[in-house]
Protein backbone atom coordinates (compact mmCIF):
# COMPACT_ATOMS: atom_id res chain seq x y z
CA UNK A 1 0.00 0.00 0.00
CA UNK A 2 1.29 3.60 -0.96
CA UNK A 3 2.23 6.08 1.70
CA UNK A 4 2.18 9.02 -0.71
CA UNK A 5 -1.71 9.91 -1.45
CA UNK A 6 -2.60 12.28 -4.15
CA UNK A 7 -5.88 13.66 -4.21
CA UNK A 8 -8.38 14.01 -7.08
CA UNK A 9 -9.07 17.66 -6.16
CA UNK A 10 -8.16 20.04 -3.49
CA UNK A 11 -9.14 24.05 -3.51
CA UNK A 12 -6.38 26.48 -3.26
CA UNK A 13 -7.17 28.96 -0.10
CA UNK A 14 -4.70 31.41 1.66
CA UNK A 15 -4.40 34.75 2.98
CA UNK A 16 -6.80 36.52 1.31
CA UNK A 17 -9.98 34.63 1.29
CA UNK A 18 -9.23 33.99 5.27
CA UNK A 19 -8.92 38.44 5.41
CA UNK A 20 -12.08 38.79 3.50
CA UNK A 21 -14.24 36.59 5.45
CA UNK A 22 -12.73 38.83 8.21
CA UNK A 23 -14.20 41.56 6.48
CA UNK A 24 -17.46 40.03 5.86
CA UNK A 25 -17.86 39.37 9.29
CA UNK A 26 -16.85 42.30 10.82
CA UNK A 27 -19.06 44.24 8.47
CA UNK A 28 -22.33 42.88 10.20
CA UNK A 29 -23.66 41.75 7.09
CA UNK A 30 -24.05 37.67 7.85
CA UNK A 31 -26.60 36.85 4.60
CA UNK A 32 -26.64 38.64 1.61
CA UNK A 33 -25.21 42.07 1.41
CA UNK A 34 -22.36 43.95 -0.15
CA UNK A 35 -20.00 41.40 -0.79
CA UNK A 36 -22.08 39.17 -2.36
CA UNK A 37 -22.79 42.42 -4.77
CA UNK A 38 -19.17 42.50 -5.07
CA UNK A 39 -18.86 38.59 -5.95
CA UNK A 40 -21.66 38.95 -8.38
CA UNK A 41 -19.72 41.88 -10.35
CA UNK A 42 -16.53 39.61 -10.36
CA UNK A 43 -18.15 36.91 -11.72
CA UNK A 44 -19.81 39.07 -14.38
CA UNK A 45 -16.41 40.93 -15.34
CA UNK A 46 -14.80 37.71 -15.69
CA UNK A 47 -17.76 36.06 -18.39
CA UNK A 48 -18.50 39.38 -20.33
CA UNK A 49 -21.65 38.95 -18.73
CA UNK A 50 -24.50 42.37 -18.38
CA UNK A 51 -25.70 40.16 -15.43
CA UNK A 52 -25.03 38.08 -12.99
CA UNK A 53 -27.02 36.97 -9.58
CA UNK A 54 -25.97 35.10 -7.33
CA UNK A 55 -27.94 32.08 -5.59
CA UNK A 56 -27.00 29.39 -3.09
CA UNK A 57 -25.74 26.69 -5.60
CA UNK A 58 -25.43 25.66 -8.95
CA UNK A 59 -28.69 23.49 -8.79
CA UNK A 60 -30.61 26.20 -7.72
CA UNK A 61 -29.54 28.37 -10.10
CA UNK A 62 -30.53 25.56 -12.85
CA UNK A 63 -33.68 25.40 -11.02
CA UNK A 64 -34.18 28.79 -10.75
CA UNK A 65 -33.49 29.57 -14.60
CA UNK A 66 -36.23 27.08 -15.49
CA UNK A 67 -38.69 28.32 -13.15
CA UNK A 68 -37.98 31.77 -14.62
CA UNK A 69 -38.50 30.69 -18.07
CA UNK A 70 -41.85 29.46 -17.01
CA UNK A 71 -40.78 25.15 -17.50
CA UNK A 72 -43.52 23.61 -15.70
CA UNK A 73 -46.16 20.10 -15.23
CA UNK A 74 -46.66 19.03 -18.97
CA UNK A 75 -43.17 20.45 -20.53
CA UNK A 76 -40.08 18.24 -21.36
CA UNK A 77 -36.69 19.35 -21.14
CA UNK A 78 -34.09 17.76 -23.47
CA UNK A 79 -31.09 16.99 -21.04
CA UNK A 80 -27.78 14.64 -20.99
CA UNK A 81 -27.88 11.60 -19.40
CA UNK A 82 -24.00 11.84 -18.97
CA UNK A 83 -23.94 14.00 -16.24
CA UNK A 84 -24.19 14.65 -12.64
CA UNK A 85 -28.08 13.73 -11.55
CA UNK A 86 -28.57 17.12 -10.27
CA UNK A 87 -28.97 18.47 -14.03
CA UNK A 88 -32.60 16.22 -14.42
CA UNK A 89 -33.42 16.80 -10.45
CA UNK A 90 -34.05 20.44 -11.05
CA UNK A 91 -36.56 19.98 -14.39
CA UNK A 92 -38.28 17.17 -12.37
CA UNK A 93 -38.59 19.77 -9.20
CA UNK A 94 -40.05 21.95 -11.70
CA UNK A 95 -42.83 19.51 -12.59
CA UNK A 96 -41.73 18.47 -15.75
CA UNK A 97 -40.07 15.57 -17.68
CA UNK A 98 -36.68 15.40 -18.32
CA UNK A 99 -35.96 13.61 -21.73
CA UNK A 100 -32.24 12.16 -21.97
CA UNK A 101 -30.35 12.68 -25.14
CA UNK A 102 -27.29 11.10 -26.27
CA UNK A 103 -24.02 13.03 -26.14
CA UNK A 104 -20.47 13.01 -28.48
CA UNK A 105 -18.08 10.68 -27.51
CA UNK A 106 -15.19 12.69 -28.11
CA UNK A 107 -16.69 15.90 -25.97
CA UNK A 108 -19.16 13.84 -23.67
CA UNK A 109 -21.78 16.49 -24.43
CA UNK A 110 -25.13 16.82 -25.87
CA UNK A 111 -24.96 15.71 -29.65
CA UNK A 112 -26.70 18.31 -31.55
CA UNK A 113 -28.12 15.45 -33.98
CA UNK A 114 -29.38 13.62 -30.55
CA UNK A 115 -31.04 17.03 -29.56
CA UNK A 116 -32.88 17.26 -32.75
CA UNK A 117 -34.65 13.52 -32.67
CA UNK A 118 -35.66 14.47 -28.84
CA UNK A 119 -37.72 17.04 -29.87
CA UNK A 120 -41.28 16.44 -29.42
CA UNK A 121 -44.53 19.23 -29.39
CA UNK A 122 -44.52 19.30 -25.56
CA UNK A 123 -40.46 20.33 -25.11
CA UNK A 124 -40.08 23.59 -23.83
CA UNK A 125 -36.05 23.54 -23.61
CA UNK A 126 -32.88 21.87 -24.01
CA UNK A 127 -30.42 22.04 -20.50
CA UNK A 128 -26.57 21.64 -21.75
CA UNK A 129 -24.14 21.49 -20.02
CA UNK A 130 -20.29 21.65 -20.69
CA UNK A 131 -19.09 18.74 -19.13
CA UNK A 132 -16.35 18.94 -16.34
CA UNK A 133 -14.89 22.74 -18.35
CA UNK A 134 -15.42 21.27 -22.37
CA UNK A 135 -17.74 23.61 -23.65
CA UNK A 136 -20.37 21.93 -25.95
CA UNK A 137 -21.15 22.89 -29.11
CA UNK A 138 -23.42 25.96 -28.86
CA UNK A 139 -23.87 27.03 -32.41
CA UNK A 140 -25.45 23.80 -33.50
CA UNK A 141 -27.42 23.23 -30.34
CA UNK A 142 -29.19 26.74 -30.36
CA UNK A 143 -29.55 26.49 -34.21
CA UNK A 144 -32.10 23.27 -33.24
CA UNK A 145 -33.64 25.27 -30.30
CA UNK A 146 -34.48 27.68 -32.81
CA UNK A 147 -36.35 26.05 -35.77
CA UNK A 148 -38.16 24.55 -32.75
CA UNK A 149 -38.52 28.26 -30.80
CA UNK A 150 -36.85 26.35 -27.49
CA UNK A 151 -35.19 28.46 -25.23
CA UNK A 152 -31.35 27.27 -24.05
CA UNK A 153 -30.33 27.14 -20.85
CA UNK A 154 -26.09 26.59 -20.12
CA UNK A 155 -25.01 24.54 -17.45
CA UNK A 156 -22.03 25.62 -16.85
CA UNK A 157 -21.46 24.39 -13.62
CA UNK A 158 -17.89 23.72 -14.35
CA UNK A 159 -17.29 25.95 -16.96
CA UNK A 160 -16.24 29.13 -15.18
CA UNK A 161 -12.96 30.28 -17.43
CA UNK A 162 -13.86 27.96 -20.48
CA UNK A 163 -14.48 29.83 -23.97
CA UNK A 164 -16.29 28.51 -26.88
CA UNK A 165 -15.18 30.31 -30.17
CA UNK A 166 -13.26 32.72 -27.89
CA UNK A 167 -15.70 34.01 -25.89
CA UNK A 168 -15.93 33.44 -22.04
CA UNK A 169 -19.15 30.46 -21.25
CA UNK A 170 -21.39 32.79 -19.83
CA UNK A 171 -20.85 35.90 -21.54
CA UNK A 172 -23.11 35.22 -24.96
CA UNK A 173 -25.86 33.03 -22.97
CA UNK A 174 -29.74 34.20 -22.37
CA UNK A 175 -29.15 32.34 -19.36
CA UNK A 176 -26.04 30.58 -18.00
CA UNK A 177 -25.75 29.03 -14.61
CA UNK A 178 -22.08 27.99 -12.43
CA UNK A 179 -21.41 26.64 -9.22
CA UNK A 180 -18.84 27.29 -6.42
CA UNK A 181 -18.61 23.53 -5.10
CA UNK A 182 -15.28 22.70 -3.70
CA UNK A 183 -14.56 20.63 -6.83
CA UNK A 184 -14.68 23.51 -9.10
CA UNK A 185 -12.63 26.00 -10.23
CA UNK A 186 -13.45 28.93 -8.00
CA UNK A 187 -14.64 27.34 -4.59
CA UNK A 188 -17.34 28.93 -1.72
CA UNK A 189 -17.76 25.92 -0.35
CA UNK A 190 -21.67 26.41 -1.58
CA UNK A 191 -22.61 28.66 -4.12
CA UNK A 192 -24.19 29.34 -7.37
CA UNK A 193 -24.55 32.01 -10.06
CA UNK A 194 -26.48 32.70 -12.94
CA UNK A 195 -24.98 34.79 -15.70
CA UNK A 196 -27.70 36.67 -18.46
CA UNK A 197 -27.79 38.99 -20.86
CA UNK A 198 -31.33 40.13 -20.06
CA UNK A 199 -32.04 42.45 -17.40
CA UNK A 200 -35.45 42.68 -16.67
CA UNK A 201 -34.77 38.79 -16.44
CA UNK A 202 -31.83 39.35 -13.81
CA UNK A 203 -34.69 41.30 -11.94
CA UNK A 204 -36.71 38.67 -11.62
CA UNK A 205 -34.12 36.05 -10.86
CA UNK A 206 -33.49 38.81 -7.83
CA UNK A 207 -37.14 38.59 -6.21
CA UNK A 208 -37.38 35.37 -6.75
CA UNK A 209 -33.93 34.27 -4.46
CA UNK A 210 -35.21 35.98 -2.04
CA UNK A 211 -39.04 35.15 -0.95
CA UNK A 212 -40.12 37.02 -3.87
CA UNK A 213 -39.23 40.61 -2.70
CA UNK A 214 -39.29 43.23 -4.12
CA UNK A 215 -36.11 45.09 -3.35
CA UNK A 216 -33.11 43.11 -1.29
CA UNK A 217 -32.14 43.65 2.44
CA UNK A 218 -29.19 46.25 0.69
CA UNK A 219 -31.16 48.36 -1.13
CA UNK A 220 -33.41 48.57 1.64
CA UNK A 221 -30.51 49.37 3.37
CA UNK A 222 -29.12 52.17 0.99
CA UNK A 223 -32.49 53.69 0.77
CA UNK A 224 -32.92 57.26 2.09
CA UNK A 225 -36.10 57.37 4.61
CA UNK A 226 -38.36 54.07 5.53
CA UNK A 227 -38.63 52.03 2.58
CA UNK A 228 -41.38 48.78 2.46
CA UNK A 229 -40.89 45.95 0.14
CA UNK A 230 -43.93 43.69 -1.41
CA UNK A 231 -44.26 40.45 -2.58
CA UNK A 232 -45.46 39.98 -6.43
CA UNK A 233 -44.64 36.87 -6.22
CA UNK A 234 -44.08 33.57 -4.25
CA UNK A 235 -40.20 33.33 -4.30
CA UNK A 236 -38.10 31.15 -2.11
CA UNK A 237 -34.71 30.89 -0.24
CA UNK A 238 -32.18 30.58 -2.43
CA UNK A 239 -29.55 33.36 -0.92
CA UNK A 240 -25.94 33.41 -0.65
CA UNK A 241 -24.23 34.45 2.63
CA UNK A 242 -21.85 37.75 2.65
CA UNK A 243 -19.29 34.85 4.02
CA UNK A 244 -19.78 32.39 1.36
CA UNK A 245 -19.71 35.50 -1.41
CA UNK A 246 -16.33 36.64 0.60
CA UNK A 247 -14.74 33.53 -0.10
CA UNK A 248 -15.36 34.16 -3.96
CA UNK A 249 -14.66 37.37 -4.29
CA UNK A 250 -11.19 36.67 -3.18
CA UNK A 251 -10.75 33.25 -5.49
CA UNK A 252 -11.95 35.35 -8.64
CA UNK A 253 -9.37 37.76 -7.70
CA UNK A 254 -6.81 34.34 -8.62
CA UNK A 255 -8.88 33.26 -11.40
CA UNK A 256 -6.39 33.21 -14.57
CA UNK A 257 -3.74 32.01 -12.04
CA UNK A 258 -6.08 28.84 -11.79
CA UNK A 259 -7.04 28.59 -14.95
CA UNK A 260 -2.75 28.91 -16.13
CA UNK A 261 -1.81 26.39 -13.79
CA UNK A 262 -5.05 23.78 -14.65
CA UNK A 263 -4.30 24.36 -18.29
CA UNK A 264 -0.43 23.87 -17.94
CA UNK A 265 -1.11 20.35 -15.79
CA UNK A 266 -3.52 19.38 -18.61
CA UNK A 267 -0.99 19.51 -21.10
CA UNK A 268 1.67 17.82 -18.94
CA UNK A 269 -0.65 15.07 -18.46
CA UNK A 270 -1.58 14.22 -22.07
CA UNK A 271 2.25 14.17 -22.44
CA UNK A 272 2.45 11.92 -20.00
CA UNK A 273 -0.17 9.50 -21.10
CA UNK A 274 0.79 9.78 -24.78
CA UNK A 275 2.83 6.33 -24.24
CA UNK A 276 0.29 4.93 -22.09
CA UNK A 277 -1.72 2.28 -24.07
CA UNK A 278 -5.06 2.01 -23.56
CA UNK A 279 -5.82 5.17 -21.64
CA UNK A 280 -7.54 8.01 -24.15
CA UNK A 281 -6.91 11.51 -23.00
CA UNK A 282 -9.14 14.16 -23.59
CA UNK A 283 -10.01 15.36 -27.16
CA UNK A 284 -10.54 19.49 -27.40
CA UNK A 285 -12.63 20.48 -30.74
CA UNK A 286 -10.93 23.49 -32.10
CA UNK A 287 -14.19 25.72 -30.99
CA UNK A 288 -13.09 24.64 -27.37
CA UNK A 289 -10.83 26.11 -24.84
CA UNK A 290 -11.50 24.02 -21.69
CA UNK A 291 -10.85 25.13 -18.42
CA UNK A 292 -9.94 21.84 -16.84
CA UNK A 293 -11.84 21.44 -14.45
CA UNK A 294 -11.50 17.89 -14.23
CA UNK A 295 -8.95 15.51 -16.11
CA UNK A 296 -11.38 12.85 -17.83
CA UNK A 297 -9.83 9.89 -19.44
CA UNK A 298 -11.04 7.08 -21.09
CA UNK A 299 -10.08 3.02 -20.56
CA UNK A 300 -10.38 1.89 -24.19
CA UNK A 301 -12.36 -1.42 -24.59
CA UNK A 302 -12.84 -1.47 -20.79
CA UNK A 303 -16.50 -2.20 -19.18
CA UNK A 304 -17.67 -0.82 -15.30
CA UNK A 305 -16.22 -3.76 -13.80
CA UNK A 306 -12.58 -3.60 -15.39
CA UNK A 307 -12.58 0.43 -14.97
CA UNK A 308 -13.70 0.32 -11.15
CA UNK A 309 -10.99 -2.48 -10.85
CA UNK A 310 -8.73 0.75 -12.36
CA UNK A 311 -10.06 2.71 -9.58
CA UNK A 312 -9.30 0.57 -6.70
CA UNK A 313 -5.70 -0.50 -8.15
CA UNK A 314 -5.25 3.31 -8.20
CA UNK A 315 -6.19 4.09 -4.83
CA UNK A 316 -4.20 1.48 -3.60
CA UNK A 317 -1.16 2.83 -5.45
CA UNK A 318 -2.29 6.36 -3.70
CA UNK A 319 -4.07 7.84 -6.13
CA UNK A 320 -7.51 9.25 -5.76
CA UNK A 321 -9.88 8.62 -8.93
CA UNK A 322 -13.37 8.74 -9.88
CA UNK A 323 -15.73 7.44 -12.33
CA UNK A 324 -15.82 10.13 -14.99
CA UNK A 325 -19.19 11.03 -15.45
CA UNK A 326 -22.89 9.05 -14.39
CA UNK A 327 -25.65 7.63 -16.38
CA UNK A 328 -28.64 9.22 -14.78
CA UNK A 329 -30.88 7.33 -16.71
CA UNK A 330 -29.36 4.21 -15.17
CA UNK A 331 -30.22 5.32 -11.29
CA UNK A 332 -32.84 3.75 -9.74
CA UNK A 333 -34.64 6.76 -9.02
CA UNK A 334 -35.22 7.29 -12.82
CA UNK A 335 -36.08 4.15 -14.20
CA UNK A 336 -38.03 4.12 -16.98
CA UNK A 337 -38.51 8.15 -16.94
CA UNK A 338 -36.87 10.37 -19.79
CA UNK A 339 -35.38 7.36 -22.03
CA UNK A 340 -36.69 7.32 -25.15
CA UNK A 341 -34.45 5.41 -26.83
CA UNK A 342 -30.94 3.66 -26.33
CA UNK A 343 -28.35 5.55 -25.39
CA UNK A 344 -25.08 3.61 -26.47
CA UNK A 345 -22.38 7.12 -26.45
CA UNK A 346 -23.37 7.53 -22.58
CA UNK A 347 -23.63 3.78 -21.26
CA UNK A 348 -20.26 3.62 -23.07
CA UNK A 349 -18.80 6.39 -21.50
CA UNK A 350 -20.40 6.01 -18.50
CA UNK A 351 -18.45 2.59 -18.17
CA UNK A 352 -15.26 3.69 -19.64
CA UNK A 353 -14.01 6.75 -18.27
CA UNK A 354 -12.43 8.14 -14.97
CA UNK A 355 -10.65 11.35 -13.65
CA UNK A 356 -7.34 11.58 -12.54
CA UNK A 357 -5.93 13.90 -9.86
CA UNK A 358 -6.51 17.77 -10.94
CA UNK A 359 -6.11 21.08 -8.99
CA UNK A 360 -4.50 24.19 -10.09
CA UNK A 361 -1.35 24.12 -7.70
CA UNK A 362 -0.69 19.65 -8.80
CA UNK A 363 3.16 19.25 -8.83
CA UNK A 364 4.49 17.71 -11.81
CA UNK A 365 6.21 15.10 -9.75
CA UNK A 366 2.85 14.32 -8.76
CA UNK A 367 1.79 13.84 -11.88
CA UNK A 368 4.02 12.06 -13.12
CA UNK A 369 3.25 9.15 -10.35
CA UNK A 370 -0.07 9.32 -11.16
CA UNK A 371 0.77 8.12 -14.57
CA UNK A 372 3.50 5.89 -13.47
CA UNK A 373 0.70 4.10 -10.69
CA UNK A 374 -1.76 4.36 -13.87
CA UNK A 375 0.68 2.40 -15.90
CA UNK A 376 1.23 0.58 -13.26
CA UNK A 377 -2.25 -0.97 -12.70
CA UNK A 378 -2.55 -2.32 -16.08
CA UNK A 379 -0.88 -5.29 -16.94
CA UNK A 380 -0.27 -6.59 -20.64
CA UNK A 381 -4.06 -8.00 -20.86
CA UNK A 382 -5.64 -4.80 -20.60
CA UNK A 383 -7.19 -5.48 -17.16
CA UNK A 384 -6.36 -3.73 -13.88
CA UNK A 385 -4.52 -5.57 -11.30
């Protein structure tokens, strides 16, 4: 058993984020106040974004968007299969159907061909997401939304810092949505955001984080005289804390630094694996500049059992690994609900690929013994040992 362990993500924190918590606390604003207005004006800066509000997580901000574009009981929403479970939760939460589409096996996102033979007279929208940083193919996706007059909604959970024909995920999108999960690139622990180009839209997406008020606890705040809200709506909970926001304001402020050093242990890793037989590295479509925000690899010819023998030969070599990506058609909770059809790209990938060790600050000595435990744990019959 291997004393060294290398893990498969870790969040780079210092000085600053512990000072601006600091801040946030000594301000007396707990829940959302100024620095979440500050975080939200980072985040927007950074995508090229009019817009940005900020919510409690990355599903509620999915959730959110579709509630705001009016997805309800009776709609379908065209959504991967190959991806994390949370991206058909929040249509299903909205009382609709999520129908699963095939994806590209060299991208592991929505096929654009899959999209169009999903389409039926009760689909409302498609929900793509760029899988673990690769951007998906936008251009041919929204030119199928609109011969069918479907609105688009990004999931760009991990996509902060990716660009799809050079411009920042985010930036160009009616609606966008990220997260701040400790796996991703900029980390609050918790956190969402959604990104639009539409203000009134933004407005909405405002009230509606917050109980449906009319004007937040800061502009309240700011206001000259005794100011009272109303309630046009029935809104929920979906705030982010001042200490949370603190937290991001301060990793945005180190955002190309992350992005540089994900982007420079990307490349040393498919030189690495280039003599590695067996083990794909990831393919980037020329319309793609990932941001890495995980390392996804495939075991060629492999099935679930042989890769999460991979994984366990791995970890006992000290290396952390996970499956790649889930086939949320495949949970239990789903069964039957969404499929339409096989879905051969996704089982395969679903079965086939994993994630190696990837943070921003990886040393290249520890890359290199991931690769050497990786090459390691297959022996000459293509099985893991």
């Amino acid at each position: 058993m291997s004393q060294r362990r290398i893990p498969v993500a870790r969040p780079t924190f210092g000085d600053r984020e512990e000072s601006l918590v600091l801040e946030a606390l000594r301000s007396g604003w707990v829940t959302q106040g100024p620095m979440v207005e500050r975080f939200e004006g980072a985040v927007a800066r950074a995508v090229e974004a009019p817009e940005a509000v900020a919510v409690s997580s990355g599903t509620t901000a999915l959730f959110l968007a579709l509630h705001a574009l009016g997805v309800g009981p009776g709609d379908e929403v065209i959504v991967p299969s190959l991806s994390f479970i949370a991206i058909a939760n929040v249509v299903v939460h909205c009382g609709a159907t999520p129908v699963f589409a095939d994806v590209d096996p060299s991208t592991y996102n929505l096929d654009p061909k899959a999209v169009a033979a999903a389409v039926t007279p009760r689909t409302r929208a498609v929900l793509v997401a760029h899988q673990l940083g690769m951007p998906a193919d936008l251009d041919a996706i929204e030119a199928v939304a609109s011969r069918h007059s479907l609105a688009v909604v990004e999931d760009a959970a991990c996509a902060l810092g990716s660009r799809y024909r050079g411009r920042p995920i985010g930036g160009s999108a009616n609606i966008a949505c990220f997260s701040f999960h400790p796996r991703k690139i900029v980390v609050c622990g918790e956190g969402g955001m959604i990104t639009t180009r539409d203000a009134a839209l933004a407005g909405r997406l405002r009230r509606l984080r917050h109980q449906g008020m009319s004007l937040s606890d800061l502009a309240r705040h700011r206001a000259k005289g005794v100011v009272i809200e109303d309630y046009p709506e029935i809104g929920y909970n979906f705030r982010l804390s001042d200490i949370h926001a603190a937290v991001g304001v301060a990793q945005m402020e180190q955002l190309d630094r992350f992005l540089e050093g994900r982007r420079a242990a990307a490349a040393r890793y498919d030189r690495l694996l280039s003599e590695v037989d067996r083990i794909e590295a990831p393919r980037v479509p020329d319309y793609a500049l990932p941001n890495y925000q995980s390392y996804i690899v495939r075991y060629l010819n492999a099935d679930a059992a042989t890769r999460n023998a991979l994984l366990e030969a791995l970890d006992a070599r000290g290396v952390a690994s996970r499956r790649g990506l889930m086939a949320i058609h495949a949970e239990p909770c789903y069964g039957d609900v969404g499929l339409r059809g096989p879905l051969p790209e996704t089982e395969r990938a679903a079965a086939q690929t994993l994630i190696l060790p990837m943070y921003a600050d990886i040393e290249a000595d520890d890359q290199v013994h991931v690769v050497e435990a990786l090459r390691d744990a297959l022996d000459g019959t293509g099985k893991a040992t």
